[in-house]
PDB file of N, CA and C in Angstrom:
ATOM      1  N   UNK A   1      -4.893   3.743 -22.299  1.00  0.00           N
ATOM      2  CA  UNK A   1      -4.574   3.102 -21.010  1.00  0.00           C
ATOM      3  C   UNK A   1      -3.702   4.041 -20.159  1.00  0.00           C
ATOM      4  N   UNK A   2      -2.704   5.020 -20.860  1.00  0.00           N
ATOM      5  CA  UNK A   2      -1.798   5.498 -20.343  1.00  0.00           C
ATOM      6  C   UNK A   2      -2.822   6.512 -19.488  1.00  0.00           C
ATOM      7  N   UNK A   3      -3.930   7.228 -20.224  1.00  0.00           N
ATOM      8  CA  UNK A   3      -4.066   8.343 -19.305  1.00  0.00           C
ATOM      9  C   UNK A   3      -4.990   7.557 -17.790  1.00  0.00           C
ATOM     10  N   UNK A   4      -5.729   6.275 -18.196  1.00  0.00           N
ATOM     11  CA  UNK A   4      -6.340   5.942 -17.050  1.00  0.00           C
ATOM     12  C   UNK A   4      -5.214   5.461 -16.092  1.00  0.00           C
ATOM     13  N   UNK A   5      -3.985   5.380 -16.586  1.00  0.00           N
ATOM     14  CA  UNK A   5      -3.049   4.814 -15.444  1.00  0.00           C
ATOM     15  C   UNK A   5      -2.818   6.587 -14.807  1.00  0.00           C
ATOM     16  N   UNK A   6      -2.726   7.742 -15.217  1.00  0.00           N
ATOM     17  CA  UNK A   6      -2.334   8.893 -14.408  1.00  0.00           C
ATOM     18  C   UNK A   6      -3.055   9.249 -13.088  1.00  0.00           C
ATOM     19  N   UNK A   7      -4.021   9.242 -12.936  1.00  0.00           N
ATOM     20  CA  UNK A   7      -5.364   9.550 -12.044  1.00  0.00           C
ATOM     21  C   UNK A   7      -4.075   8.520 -10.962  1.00  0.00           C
ATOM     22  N   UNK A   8      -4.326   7.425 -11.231  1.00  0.00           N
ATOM     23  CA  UNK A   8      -3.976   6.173 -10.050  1.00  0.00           C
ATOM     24  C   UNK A   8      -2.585   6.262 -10.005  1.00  0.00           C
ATOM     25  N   UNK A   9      -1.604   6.902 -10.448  1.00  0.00           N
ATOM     26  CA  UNK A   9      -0.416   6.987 -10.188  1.00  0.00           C
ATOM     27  C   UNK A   9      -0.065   8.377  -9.599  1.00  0.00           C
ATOM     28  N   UNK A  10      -0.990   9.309  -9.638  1.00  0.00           N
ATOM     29  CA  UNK A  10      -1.181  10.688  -8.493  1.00  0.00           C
ATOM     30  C   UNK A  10      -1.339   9.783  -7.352  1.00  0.00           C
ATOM     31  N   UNK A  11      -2.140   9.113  -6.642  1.00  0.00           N
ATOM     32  CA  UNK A  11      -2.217   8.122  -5.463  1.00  0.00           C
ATOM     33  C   UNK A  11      -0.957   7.790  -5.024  1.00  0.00           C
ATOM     34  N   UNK A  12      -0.178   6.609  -6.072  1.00  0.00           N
ATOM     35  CA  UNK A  12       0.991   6.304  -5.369  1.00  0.00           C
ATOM     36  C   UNK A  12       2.542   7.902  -4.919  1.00  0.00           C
ATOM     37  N   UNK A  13       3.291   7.019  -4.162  1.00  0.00           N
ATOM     38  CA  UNK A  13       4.485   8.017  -3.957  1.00  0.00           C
ATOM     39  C   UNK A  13       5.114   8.655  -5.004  1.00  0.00           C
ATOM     40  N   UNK A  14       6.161   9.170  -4.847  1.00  0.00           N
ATOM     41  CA  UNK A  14       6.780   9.754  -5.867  1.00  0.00           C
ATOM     42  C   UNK A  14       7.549   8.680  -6.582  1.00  0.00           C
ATOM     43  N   UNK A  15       8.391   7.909  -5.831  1.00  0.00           N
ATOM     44  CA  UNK A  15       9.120   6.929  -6.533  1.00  0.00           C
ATOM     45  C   UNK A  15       8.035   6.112  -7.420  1.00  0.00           C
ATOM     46  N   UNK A  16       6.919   5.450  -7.400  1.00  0.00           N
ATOM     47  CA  UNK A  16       6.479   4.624  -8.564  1.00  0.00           C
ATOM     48  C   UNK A  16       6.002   5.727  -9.358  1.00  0.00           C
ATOM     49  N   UNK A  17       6.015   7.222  -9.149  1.00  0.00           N
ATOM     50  CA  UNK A  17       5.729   8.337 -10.360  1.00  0.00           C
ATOM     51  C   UNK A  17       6.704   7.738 -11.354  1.00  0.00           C
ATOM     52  N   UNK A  18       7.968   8.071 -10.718  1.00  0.00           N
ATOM     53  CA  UNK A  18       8.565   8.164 -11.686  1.00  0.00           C
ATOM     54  C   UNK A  18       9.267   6.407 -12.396  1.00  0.00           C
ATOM     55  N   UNK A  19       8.457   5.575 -11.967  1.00  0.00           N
ATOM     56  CA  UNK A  19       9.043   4.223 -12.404  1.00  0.00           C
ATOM     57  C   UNK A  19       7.839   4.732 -13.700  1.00  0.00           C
ATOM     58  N   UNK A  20       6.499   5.017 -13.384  1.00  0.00           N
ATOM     59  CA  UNK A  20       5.490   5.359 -14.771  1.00  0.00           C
ATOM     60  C   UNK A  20       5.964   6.056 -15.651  1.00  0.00           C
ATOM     61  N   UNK A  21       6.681   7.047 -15.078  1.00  0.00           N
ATOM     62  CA  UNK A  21       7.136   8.010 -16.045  1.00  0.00           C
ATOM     63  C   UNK A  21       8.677   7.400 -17.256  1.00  0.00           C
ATOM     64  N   UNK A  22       9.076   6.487 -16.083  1.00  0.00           N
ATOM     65  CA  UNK A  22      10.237   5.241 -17.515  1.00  0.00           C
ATOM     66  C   UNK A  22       9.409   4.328 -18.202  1.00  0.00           C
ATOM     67  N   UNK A  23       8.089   4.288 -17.387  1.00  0.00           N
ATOM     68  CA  UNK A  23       7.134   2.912 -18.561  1.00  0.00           C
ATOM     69  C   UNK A  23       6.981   3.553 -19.814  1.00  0.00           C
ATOM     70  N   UNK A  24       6.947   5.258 -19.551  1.00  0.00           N
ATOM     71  CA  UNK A  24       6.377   5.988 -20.775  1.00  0.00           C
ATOM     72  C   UNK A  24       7.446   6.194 -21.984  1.00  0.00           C
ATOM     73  N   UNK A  25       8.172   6.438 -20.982  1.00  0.00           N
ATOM     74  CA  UNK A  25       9.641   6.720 -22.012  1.00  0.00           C
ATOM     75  C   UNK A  25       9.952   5.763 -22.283  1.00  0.00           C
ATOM     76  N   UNK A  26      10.099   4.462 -22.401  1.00  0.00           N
ATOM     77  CA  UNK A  26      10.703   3.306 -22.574  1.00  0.00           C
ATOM     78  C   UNK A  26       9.738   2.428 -22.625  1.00  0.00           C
ATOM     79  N   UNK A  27       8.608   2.447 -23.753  1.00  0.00           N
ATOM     80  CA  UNK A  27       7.984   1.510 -23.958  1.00  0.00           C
ATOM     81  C   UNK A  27       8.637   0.054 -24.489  1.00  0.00           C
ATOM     82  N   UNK A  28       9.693   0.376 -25.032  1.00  0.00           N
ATOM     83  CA  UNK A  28      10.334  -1.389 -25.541  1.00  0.00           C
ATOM     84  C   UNK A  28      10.551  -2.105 -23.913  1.00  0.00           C
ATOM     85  N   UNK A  29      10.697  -1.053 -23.105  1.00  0.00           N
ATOM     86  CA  UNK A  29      10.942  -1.870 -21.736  1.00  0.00           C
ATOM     87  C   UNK A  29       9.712  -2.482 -20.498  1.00  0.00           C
ATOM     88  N   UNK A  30       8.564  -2.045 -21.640  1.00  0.00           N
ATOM     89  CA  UNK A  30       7.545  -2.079 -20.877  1.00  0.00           C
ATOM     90  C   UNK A  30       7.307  -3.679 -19.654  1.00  0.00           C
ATOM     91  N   UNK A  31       8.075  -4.582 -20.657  1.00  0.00           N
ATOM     92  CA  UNK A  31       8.486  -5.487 -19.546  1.00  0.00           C
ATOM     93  C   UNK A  31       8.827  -6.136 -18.626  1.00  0.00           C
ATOM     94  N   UNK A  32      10.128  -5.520 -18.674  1.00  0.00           N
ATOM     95  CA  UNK A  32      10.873  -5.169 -17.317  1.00  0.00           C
ATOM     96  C   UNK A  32      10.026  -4.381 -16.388  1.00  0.00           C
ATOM     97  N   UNK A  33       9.630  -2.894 -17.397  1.00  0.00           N
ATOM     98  CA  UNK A  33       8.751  -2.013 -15.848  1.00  0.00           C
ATOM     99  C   UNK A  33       7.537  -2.864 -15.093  1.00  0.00           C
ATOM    100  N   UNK A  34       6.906  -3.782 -16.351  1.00  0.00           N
ATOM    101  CA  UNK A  34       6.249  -4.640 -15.482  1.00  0.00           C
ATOM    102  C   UNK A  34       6.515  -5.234 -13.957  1.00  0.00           C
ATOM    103  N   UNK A  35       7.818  -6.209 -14.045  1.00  0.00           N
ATOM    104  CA  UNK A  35       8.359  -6.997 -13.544  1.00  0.00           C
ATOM    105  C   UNK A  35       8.649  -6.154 -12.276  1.00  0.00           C
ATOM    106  N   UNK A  36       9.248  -5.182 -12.626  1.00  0.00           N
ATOM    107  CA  UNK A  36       9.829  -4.170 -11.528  1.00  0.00           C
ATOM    108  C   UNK A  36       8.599  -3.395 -10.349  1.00  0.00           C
ATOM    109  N   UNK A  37       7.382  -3.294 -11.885  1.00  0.00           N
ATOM    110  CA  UNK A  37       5.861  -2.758 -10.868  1.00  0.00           C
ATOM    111  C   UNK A  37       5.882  -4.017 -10.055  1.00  0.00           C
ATOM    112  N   UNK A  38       5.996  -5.250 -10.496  1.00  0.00           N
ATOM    113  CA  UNK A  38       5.236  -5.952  -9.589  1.00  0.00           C
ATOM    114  C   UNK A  38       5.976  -6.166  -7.919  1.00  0.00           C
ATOM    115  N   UNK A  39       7.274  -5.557  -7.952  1.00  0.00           N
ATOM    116  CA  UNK A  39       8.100  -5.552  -6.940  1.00  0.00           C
ATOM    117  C   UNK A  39       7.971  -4.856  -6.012  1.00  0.00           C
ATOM    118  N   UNK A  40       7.305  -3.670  -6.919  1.00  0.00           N
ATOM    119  CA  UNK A  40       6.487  -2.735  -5.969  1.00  0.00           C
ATOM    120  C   UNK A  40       5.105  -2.597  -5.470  1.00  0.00           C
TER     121      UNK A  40
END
């Protein structure tokens, strides 16, 4: 899933780069980054 999310996260800005790039590092938080994607 992770690499089909890269393609579509080149699209967005830099800031949700790097909110993907804490989904990656912080999978126990994958929740929160949810919550937080959906804010964005």
């Amino acid at each position: 899933m992770t690499q089909a999310q890269e393609p579509a996260c080149e699209q967005v800005p830099k800031i949700h780069k790097t909110v993907f790039k804490i989904r990656f590092d912080m999978p126990l938080n994958i929740t929160v980054s949810d919550n937080v994607f959906g804010f964005l």
